[in-house]
PDBML (XML) file of the C-alpha atoms, coordinates in Angstrom:
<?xml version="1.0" encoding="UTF-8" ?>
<PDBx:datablock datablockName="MODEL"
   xmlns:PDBx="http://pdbml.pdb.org/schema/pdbx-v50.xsd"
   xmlns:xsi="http://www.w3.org/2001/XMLSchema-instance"
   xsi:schemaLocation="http://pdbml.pdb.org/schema/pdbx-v50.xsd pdbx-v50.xsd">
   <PDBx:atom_siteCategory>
      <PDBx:atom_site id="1">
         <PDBx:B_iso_or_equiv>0.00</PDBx:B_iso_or_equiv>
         <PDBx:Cartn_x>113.058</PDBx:Cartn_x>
         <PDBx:Cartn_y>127.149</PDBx:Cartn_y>
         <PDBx:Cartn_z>95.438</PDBx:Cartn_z>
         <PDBx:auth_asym_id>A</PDBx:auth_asym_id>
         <PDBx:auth_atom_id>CA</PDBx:auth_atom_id>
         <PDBx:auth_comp_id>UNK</PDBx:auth_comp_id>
         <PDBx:auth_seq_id>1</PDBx:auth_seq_id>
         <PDBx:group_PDB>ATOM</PDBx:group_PDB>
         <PDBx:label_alt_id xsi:nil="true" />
         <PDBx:label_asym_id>A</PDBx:label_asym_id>
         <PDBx:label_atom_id>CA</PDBx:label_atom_id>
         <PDBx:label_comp_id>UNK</PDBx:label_comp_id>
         <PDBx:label_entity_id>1</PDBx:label_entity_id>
         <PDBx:label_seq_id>1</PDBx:label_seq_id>
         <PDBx:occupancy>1.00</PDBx:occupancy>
         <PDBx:pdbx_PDB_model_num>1</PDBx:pdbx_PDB_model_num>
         <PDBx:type_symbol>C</PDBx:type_symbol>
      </PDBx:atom_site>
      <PDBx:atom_site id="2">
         <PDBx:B_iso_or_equiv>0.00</PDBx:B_iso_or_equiv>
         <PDBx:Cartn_x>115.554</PDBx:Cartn_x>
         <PDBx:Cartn_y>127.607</PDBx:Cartn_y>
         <PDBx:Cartn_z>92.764</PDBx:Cartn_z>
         <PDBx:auth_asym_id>A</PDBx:auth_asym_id>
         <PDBx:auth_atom_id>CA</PDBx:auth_atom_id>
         <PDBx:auth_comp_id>UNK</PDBx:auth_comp_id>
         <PDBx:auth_seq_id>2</PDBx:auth_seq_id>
         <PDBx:group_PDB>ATOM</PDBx:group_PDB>
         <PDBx:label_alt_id xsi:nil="true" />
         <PDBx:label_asym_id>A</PDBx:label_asym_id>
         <PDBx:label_atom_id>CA</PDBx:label_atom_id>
         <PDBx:label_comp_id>UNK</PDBx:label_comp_id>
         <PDBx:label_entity_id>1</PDBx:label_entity_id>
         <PDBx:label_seq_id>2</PDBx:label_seq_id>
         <PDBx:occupancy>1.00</PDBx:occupancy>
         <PDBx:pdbx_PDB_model_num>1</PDBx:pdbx_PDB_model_num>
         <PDBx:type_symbol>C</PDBx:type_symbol>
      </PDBx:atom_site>
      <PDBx:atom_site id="3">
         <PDBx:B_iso_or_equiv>0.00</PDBx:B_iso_or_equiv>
         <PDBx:Cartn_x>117.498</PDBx:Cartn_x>
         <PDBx:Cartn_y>124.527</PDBx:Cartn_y>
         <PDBx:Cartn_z>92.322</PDBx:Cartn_z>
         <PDBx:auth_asym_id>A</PDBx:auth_asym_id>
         <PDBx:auth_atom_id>CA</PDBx:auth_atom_id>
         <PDBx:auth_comp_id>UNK</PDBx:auth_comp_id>
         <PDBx:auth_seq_id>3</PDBx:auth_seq_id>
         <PDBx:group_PDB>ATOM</PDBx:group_PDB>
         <PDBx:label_alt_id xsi:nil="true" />
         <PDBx:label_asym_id>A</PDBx:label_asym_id>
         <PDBx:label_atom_id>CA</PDBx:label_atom_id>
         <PDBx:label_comp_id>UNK</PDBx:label_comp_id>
         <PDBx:label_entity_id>1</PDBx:label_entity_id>
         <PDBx:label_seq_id>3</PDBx:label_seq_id>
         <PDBx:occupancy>1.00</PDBx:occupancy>
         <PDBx:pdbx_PDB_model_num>1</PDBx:pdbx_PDB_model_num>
         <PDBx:type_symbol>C</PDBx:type_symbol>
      </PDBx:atom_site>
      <PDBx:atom_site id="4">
         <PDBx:B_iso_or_equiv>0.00</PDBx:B_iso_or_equiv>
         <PDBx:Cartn_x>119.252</PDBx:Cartn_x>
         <PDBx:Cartn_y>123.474</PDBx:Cartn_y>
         <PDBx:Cartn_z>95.390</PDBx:Cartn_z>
         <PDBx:auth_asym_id>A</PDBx:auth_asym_id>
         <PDBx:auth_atom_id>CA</PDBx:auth_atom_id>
         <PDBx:auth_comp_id>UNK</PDBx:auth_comp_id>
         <PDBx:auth_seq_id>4</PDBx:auth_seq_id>
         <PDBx:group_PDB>ATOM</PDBx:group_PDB>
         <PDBx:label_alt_id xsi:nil="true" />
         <PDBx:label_asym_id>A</PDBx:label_asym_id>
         <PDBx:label_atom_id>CA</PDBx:label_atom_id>
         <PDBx:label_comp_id>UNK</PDBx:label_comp_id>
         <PDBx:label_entity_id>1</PDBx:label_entity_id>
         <PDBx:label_seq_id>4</PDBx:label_seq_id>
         <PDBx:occupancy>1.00</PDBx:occupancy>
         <PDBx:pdbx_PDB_model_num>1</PDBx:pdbx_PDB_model_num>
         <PDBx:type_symbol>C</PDBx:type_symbol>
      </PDBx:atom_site>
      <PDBx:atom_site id="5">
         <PDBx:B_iso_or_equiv>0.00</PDBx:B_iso_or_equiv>
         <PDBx:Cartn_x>119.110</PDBx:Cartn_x>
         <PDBx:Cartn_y>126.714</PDBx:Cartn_y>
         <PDBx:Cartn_z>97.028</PDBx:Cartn_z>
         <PDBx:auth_asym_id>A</PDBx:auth_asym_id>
         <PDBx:auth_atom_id>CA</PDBx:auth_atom_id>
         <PDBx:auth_comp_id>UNK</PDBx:auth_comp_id>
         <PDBx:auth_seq_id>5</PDBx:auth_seq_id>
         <PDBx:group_PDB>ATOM</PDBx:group_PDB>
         <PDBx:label_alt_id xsi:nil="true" />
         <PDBx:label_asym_id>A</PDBx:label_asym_id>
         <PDBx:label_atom_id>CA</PDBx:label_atom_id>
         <PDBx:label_comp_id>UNK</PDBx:label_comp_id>
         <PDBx:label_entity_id>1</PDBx:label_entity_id>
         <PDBx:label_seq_id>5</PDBx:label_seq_id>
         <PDBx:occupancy>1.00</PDBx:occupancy>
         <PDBx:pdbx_PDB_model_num>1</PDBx:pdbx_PDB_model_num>
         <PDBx:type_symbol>C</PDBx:type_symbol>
      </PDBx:atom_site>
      <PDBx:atom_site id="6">
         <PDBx:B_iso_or_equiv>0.00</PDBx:B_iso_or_equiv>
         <PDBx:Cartn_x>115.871</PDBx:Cartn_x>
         <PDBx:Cartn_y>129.056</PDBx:Cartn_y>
         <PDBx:Cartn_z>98.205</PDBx:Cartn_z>
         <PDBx:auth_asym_id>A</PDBx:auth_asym_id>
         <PDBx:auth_atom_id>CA</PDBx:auth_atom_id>
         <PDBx:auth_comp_id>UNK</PDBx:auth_comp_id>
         <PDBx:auth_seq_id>6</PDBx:auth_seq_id>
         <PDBx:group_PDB>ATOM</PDBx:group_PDB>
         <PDBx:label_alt_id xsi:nil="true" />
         <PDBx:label_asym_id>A</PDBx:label_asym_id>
         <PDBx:label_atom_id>CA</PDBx:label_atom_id>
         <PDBx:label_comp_id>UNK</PDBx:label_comp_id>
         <PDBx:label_entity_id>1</PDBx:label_entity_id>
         <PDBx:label_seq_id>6</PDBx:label_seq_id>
         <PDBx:occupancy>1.00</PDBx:occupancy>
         <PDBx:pdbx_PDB_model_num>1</PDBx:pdbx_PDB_model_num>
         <PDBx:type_symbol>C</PDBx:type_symbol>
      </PDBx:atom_site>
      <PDBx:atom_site id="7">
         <PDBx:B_iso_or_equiv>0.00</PDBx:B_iso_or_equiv>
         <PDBx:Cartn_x>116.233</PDBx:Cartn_x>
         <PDBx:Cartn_y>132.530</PDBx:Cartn_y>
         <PDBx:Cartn_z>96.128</PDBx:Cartn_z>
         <PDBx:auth_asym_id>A</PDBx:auth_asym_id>
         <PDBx:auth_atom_id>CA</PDBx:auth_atom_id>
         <PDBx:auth_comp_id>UNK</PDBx:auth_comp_id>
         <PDBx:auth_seq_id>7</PDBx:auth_seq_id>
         <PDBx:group_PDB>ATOM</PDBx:group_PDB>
         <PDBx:label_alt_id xsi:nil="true" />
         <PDBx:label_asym_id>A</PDBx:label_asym_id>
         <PDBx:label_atom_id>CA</PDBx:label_atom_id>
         <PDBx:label_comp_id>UNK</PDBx:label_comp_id>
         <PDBx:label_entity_id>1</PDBx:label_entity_id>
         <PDBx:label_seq_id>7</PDBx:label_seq_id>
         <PDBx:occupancy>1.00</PDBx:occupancy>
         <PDBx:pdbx_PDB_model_num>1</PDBx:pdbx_PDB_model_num>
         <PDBx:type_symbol>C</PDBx:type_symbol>
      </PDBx:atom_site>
      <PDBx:atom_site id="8">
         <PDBx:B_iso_or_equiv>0.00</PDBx:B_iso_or_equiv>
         <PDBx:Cartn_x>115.026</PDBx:Cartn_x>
         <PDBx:Cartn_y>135.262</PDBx:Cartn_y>
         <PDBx:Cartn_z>98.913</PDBx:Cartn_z>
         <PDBx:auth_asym_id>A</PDBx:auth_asym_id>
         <PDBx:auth_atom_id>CA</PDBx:auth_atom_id>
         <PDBx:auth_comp_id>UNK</PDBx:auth_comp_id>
         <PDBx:auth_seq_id>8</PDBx:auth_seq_id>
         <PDBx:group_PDB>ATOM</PDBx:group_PDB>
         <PDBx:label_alt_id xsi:nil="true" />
         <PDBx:label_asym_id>A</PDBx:label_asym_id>
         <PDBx:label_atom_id>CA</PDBx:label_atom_id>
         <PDBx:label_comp_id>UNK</PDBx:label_comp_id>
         <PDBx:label_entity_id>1</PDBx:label_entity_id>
         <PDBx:label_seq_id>8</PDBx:label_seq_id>
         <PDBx:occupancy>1.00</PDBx:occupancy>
         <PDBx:pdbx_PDB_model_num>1</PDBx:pdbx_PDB_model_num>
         <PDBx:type_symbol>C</PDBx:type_symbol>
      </PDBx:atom_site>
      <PDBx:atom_site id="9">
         <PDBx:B_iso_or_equiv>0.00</PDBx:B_iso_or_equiv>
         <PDBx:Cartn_x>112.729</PDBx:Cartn_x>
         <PDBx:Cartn_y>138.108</PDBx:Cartn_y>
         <PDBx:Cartn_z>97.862</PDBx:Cartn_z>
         <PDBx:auth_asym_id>A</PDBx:auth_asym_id>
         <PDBx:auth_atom_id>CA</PDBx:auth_atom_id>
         <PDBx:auth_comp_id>UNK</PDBx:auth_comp_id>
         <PDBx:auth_seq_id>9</PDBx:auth_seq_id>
         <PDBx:group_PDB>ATOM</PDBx:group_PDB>
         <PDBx:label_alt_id xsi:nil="true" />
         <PDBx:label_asym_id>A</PDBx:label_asym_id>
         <PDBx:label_atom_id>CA</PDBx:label_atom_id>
         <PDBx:label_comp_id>UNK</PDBx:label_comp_id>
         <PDBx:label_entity_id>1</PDBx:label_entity_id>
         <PDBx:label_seq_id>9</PDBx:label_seq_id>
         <PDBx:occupancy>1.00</PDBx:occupancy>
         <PDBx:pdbx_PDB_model_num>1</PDBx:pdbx_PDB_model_num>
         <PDBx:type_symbol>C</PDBx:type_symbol>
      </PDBx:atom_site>
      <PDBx:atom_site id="10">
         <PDBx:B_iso_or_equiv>0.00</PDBx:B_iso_or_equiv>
         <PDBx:Cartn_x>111.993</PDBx:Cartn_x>
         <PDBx:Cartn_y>140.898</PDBx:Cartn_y>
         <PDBx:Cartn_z>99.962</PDBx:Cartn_z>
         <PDBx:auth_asym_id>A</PDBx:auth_asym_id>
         <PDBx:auth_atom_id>CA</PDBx:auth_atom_id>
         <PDBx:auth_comp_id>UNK</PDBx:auth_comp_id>
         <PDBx:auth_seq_id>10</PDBx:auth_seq_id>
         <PDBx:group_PDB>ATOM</PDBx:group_PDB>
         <PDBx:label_alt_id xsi:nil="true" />
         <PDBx:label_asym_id>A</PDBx:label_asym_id>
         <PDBx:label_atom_id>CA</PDBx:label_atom_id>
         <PDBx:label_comp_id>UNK</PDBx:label_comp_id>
         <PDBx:label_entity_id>1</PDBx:label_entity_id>
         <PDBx:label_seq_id>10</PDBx:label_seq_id>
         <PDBx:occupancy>1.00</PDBx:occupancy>
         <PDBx:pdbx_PDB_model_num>1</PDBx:pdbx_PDB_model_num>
         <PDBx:type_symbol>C</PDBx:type_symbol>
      </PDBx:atom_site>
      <PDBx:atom_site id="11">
         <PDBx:B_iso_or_equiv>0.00</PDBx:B_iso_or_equiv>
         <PDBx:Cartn_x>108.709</PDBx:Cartn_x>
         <PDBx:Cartn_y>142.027</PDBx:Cartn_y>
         <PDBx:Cartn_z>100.415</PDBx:Cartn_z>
         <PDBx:auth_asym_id>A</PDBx:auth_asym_id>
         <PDBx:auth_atom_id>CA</PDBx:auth_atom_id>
         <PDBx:auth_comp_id>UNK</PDBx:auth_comp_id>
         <PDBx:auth_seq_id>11</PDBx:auth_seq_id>
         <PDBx:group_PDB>ATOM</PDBx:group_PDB>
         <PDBx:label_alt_id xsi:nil="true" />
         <PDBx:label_asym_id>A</PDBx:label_asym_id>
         <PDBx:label_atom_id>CA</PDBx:label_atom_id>
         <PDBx:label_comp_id>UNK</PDBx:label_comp_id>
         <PDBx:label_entity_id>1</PDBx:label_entity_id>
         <PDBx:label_seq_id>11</PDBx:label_seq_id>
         <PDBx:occupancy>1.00</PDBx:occupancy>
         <PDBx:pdbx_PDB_model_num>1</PDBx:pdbx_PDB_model_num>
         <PDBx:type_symbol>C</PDBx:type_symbol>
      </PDBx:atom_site>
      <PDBx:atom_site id="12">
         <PDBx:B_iso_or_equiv>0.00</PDBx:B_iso_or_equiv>
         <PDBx:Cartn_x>108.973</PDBx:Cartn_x>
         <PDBx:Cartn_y>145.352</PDBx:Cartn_y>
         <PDBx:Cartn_z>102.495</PDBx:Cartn_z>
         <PDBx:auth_asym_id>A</PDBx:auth_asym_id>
         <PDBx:auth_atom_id>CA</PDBx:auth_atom_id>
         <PDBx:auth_comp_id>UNK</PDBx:auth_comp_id>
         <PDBx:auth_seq_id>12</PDBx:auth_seq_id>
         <PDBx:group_PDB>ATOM</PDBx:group_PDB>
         <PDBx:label_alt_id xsi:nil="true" />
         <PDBx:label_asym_id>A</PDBx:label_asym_id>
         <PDBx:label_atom_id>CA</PDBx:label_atom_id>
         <PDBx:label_comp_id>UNK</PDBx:label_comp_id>
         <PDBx:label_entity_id>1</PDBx:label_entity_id>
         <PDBx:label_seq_id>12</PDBx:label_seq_id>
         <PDBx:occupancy>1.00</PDBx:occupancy>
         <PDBx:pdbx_PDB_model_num>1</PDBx:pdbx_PDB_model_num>
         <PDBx:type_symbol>C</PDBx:type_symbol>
      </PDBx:atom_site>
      <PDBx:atom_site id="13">
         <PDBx:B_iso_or_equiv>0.00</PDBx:B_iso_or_equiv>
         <PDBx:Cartn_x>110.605</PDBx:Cartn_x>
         <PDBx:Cartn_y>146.432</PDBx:Cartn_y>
         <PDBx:Cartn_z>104.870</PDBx:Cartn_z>
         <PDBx:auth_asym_id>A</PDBx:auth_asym_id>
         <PDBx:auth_atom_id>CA</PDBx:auth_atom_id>
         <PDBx:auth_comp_id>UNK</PDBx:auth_comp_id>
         <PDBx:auth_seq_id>13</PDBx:auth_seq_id>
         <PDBx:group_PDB>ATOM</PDBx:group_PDB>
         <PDBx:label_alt_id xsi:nil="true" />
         <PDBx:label_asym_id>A</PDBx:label_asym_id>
         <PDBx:label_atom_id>CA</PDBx:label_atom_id>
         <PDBx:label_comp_id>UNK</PDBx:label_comp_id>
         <PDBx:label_entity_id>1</PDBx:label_entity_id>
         <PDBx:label_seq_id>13</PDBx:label_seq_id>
         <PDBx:occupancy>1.00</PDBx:occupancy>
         <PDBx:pdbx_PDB_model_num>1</PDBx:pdbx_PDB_model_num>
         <PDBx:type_symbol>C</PDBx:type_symbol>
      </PDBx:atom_site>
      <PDBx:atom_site id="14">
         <PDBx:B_iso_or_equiv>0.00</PDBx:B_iso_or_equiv>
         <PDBx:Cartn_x>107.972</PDBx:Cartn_x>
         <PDBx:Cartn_y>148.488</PDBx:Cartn_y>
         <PDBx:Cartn_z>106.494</PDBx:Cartn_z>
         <PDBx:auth_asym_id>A</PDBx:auth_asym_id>
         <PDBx:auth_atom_id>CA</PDBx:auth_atom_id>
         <PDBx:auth_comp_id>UNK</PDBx:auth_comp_id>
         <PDBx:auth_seq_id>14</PDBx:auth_seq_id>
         <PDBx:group_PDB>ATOM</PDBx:group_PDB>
         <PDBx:label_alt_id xsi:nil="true" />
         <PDBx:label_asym_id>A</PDBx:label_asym_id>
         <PDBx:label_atom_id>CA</PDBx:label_atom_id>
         <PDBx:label_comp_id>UNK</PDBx:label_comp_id>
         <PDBx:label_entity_id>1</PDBx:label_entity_id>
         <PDBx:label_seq_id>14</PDBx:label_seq_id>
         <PDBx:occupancy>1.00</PDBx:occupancy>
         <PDBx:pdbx_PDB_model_num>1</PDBx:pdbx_PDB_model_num>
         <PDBx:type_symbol>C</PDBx:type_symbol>
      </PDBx:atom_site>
      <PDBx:atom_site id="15">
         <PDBx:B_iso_or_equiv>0.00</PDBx:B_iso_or_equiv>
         <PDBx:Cartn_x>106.312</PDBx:Cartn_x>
         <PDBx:Cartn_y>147.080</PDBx:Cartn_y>
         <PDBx:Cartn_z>109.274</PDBx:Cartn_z>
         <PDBx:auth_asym_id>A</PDBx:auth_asym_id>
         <PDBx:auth_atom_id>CA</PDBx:auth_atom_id>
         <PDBx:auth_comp_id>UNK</PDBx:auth_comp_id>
         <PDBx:auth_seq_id>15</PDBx:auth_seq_id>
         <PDBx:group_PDB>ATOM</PDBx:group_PDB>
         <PDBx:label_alt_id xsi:nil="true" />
         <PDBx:label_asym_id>A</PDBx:label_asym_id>
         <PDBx:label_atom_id>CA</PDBx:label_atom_id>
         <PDBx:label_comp_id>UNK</PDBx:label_comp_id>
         <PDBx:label_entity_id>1</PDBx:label_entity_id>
         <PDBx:label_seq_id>15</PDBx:label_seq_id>
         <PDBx:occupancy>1.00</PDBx:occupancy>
         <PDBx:pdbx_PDB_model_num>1</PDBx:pdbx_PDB_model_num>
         <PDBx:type_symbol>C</PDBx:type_symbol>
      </PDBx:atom_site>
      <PDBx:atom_site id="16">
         <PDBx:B_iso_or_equiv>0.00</PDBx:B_iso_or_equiv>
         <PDBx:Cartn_x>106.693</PDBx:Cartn_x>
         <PDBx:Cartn_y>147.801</PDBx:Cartn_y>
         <PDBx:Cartn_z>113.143</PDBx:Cartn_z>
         <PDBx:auth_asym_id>A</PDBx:auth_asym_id>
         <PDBx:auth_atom_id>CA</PDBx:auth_atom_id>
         <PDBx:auth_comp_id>UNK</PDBx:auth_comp_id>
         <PDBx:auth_seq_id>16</PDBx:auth_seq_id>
         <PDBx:group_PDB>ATOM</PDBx:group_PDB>
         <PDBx:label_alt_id xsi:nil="true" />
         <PDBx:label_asym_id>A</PDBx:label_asym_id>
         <PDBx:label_atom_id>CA</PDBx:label_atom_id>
         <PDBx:label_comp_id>UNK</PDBx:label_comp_id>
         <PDBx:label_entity_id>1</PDBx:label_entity_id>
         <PDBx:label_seq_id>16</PDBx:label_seq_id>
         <PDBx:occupancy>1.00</PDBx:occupancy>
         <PDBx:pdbx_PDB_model_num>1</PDBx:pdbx_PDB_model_num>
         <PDBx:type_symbol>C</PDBx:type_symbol>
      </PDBx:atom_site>
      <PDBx:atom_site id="17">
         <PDBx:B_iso_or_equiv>0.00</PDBx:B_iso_or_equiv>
         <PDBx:Cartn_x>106.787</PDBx:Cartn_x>
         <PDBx:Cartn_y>144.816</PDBx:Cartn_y>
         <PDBx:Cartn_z>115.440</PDBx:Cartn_z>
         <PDBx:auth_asym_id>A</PDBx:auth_asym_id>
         <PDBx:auth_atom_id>CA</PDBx:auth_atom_id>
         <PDBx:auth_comp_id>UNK</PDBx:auth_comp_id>
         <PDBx:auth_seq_id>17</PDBx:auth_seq_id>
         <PDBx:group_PDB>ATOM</PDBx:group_PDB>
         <PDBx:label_alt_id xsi:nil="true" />
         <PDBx:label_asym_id>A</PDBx:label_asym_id>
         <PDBx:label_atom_id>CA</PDBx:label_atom_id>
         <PDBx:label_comp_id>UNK</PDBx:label_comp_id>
         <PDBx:label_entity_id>1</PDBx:label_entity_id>
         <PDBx:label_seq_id>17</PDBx:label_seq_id>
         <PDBx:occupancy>1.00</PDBx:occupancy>
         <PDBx:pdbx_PDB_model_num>1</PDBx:pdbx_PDB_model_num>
         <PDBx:type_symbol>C</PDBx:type_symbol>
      </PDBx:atom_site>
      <PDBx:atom_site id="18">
         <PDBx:B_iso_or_equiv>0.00</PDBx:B_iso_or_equiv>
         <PDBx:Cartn_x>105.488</PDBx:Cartn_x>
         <PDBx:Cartn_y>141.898</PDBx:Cartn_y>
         <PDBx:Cartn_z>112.778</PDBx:Cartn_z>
         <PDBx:auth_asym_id>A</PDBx:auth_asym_id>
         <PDBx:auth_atom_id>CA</PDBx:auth_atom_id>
         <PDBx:auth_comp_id>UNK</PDBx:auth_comp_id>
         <PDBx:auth_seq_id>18</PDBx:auth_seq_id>
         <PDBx:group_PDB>ATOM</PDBx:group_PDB>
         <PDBx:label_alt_id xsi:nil="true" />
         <PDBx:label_asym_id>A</PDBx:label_asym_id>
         <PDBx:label_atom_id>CA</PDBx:label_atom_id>
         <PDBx:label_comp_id>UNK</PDBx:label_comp_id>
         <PDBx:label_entity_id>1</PDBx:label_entity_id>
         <PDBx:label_seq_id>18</PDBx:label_seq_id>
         <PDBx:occupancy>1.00</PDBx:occupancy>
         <PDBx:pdbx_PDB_model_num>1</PDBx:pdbx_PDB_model_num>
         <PDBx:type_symbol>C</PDBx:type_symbol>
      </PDBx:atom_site>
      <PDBx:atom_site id="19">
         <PDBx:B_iso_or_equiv>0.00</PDBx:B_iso_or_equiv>
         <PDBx:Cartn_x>104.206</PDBx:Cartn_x>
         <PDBx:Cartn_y>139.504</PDBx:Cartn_y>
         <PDBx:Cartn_z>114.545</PDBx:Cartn_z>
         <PDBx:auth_asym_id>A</PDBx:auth_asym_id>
         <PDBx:auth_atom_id>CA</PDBx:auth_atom_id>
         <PDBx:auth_comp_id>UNK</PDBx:auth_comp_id>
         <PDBx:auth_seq_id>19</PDBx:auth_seq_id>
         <PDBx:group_PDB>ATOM</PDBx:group_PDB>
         <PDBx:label_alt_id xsi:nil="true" />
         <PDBx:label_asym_id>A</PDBx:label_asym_id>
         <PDBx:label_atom_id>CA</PDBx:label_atom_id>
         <PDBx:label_comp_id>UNK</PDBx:label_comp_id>
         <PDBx:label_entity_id>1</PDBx:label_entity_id>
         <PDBx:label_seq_id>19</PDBx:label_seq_id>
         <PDBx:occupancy>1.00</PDBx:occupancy>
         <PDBx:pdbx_PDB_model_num>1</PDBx:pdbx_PDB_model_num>
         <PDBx:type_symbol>C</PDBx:type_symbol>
      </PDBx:atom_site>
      <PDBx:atom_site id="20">
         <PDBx:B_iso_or_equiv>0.00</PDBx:B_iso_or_equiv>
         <PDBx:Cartn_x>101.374</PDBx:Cartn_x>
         <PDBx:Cartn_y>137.422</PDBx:Cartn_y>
         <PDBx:Cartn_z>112.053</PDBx:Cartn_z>
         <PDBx:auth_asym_id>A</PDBx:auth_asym_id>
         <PDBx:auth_atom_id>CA</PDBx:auth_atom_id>
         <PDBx:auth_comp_id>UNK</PDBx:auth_comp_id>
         <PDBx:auth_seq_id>20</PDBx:auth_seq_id>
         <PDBx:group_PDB>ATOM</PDBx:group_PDB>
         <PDBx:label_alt_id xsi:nil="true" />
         <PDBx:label_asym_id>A</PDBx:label_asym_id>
         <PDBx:label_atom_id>CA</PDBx:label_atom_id>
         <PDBx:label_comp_id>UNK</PDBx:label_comp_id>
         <PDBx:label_entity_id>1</PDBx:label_entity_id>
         <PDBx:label_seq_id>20</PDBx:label_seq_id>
         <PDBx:occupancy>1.00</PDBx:occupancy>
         <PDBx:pdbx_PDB_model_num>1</PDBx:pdbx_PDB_model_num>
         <PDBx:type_symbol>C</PDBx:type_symbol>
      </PDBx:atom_site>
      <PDBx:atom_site id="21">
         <PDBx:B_iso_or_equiv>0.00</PDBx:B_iso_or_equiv>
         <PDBx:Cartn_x>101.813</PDBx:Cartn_x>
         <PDBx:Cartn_y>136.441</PDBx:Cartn_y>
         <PDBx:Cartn_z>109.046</PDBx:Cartn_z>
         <PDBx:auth_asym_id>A</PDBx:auth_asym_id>
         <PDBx:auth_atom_id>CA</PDBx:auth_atom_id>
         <PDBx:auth_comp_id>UNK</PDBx:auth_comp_id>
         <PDBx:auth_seq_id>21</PDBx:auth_seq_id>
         <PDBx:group_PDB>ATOM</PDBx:group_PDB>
         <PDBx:label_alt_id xsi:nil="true" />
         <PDBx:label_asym_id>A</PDBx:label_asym_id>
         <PDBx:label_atom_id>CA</PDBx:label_atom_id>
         <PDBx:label_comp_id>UNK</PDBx:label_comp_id>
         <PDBx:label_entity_id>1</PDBx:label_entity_id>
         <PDBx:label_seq_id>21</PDBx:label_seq_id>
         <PDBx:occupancy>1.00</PDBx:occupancy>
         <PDBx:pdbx_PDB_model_num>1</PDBx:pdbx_PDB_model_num>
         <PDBx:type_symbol>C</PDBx:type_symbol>
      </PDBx:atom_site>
      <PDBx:atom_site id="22">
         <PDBx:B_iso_or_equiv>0.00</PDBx:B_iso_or_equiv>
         <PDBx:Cartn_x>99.152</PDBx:Cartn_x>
         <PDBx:Cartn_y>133.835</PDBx:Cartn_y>
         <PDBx:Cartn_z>106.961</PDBx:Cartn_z>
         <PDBx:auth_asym_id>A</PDBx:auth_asym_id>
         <PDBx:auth_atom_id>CA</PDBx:auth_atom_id>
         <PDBx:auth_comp_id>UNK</PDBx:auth_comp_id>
         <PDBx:auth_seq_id>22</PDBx:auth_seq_id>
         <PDBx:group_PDB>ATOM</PDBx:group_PDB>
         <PDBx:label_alt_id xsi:nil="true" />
         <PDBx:label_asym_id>A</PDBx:label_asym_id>
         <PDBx:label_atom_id>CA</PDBx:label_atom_id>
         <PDBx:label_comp_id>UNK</PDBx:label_comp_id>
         <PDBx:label_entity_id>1</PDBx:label_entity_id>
         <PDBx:label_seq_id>22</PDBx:label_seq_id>
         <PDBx:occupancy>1.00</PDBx:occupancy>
         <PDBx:pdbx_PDB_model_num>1</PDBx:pdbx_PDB_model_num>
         <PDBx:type_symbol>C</PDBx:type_symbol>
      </PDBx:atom_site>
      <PDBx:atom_site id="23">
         <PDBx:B_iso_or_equiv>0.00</PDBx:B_iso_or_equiv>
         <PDBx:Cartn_x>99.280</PDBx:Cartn_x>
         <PDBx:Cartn_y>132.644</PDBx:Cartn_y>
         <PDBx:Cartn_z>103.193</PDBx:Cartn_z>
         <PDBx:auth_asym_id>A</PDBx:auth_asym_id>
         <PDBx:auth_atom_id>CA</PDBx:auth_atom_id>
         <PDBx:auth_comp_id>UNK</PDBx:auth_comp_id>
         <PDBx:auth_seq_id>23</PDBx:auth_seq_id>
         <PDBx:group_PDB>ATOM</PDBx:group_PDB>
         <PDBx:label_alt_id xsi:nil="true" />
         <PDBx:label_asym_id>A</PDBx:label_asym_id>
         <PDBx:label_atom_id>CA</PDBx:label_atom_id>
         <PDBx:label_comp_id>UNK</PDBx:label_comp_id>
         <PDBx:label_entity_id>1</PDBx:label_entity_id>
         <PDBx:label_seq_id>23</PDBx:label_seq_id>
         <PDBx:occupancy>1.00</PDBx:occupancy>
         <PDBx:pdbx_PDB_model_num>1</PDBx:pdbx_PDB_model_num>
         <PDBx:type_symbol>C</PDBx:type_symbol>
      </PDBx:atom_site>
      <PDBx:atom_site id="24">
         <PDBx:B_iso_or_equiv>0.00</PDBx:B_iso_or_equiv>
         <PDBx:Cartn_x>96.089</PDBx:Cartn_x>
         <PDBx:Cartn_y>132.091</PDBx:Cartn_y>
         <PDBx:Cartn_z>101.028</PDBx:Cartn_z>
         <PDBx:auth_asym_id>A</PDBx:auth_asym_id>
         <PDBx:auth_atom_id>CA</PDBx:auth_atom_id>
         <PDBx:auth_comp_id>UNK</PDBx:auth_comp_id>
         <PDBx:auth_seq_id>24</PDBx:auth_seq_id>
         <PDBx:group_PDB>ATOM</PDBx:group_PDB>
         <PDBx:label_alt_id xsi:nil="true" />
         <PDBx:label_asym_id>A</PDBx:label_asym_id>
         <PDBx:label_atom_id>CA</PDBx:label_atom_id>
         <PDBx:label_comp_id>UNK</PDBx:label_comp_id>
         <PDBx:label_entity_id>1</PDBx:label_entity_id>
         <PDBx:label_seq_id>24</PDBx:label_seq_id>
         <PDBx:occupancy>1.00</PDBx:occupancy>
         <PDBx:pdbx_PDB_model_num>1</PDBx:pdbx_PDB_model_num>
         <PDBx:type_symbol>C</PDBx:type_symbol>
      </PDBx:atom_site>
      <PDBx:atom_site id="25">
         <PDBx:B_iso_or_equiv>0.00</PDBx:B_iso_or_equiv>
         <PDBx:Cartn_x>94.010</PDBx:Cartn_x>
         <PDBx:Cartn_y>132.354</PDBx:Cartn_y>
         <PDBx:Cartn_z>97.852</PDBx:Cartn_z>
         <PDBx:auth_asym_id>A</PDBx:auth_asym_id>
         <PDBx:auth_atom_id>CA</PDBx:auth_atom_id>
         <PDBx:auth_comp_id>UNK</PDBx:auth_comp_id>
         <PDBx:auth_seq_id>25</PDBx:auth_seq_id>
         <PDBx:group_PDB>ATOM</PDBx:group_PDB>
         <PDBx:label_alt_id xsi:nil="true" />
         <PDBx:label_asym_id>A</PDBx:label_asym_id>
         <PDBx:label_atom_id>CA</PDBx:label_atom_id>
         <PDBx:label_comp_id>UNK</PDBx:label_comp_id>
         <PDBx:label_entity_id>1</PDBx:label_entity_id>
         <PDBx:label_seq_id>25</PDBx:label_seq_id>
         <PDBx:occupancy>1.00</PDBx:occupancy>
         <PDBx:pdbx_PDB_model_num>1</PDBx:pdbx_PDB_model_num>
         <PDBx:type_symbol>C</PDBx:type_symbol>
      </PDBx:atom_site>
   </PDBx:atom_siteCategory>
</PDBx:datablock>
């Protein structure tokens, strides 16, 4: 979140068929 808007950052651009994705410490 920048503002008003969401700033997009690509992570990679690497994997075949994503399909999971999780967020943690």
């Amino acid at each position: 979140k920048r503002g008003d808007d969401w700033k997009r950052i690509q992570l990679d651009d690497s994997l075949k068929d994503g399909h999971a994705l999780g967020t943690g410490d």
